[in-house]
C-alpha atoms as a PDB file:
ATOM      1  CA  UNK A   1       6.071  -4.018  11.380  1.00  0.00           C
ATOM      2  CA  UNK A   2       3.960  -0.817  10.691  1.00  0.00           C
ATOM      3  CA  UNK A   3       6.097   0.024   7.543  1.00  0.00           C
ATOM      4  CA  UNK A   4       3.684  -2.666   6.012  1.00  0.00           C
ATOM      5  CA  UNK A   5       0.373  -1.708   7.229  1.00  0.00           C
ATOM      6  CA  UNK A   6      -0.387   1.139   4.571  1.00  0.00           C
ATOM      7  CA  UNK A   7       0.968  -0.756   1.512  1.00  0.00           C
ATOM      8  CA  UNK A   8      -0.390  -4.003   2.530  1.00  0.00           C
ATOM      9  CA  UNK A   9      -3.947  -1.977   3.060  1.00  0.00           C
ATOM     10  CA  UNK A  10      -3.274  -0.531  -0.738  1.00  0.00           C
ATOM     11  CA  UNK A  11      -2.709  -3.955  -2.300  1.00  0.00           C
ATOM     12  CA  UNK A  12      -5.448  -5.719  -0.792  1.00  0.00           C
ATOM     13  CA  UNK A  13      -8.452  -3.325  -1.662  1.00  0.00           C
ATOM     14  CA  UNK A  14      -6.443  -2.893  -5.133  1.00  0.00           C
ATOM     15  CA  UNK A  15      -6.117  -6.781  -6.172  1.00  0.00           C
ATOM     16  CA  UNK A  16     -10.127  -6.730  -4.655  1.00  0.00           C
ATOM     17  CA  UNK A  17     -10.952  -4.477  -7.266  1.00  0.00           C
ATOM     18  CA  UNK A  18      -8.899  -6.093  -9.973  1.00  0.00           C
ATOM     19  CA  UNK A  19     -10.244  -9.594  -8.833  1.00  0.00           C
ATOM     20  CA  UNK A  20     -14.072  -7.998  -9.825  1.00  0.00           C
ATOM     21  CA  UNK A  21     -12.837  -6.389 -12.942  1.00  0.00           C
ATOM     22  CA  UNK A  22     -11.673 -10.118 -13.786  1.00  0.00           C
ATOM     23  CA  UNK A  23     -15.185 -11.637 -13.149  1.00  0.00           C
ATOM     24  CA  UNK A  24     -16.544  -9.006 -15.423  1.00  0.00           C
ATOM     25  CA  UNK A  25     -14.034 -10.341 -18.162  1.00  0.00           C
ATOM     26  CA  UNK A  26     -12.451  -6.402 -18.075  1.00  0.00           C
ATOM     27  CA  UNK A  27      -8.578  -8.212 -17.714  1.00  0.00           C
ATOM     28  CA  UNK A  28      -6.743  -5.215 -18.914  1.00  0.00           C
ATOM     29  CA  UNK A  29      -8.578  -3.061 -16.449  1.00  0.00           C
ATOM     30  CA  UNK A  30      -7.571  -5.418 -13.785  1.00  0.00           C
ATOM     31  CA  UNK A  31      -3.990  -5.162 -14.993  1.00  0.00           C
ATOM     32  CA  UNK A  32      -3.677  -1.578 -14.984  1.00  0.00           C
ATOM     33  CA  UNK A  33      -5.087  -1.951 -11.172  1.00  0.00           C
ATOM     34  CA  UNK A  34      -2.628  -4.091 -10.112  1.00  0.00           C
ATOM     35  CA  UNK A  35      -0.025  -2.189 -12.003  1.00  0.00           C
ATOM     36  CA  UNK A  36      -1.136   1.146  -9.976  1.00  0.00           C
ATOM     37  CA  UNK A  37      -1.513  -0.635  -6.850  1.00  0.00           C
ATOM     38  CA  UNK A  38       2.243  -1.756  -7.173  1.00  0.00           C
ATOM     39  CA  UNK A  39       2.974   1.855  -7.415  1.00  0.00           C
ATOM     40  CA  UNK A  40       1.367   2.731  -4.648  1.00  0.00           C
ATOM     41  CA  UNK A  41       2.061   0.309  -2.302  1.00  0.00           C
ATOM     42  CA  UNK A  42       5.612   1.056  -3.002  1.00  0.00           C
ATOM     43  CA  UNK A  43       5.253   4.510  -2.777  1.00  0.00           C
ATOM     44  CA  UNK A  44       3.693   4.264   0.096  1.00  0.00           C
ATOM     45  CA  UNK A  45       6.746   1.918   2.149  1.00  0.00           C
ATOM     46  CA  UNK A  46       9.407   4.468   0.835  1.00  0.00           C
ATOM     47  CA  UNK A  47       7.631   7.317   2.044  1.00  0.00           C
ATOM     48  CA  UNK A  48       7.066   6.136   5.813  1.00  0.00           C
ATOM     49  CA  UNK A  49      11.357   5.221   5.753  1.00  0.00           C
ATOM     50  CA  UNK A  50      11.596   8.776   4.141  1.00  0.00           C
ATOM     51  CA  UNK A  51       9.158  10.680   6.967  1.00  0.00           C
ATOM     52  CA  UNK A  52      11.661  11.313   9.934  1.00  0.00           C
ATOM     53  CA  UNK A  53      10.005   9.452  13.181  1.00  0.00           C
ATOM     54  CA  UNK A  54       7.920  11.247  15.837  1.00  0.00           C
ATOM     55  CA  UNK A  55       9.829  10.440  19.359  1.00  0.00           C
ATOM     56  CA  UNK A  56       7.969   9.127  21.794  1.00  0.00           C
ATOM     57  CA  UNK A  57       7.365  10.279  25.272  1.00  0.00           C
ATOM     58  CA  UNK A  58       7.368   7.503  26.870  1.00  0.00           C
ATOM     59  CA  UNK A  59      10.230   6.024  26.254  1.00  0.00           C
ATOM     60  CA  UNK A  60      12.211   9.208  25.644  1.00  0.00           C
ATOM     61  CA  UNK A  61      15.603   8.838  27.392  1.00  0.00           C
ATOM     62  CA  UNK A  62      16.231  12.223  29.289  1.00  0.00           C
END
């Protein structure tokens, strides 16, 4: 479940700040966000399948 933590992070604080550029009647600023934050957060989910994994310790078989 931790492949979503970072992009979910991304989007949220991303549609946040698209959410106040809406209030301030800036709409293509918000889109442009939210367009960026799409990148991102998809950047971001590839890259942690694409990192190779750190083996644990604990549960290392020896």
């Amino acid at each position: 479940m931790s492949e979503y933590k970072e992009p979910y992070l991304i989007m949220f604080r991303q549609v946040t700040r698209a959410i106040e550029s809406i209030d301030k009647g800036y709409y293509f600023g918000a889109r442009q966000v939210l367009v960026e934050a799409q990148i991102a957060a998809e950047e971001a989910y590839v890259d942690y399948f694409e990192k190779p994994k750190k083996k644990n310790k604990k549960t290392a078989v020896k």
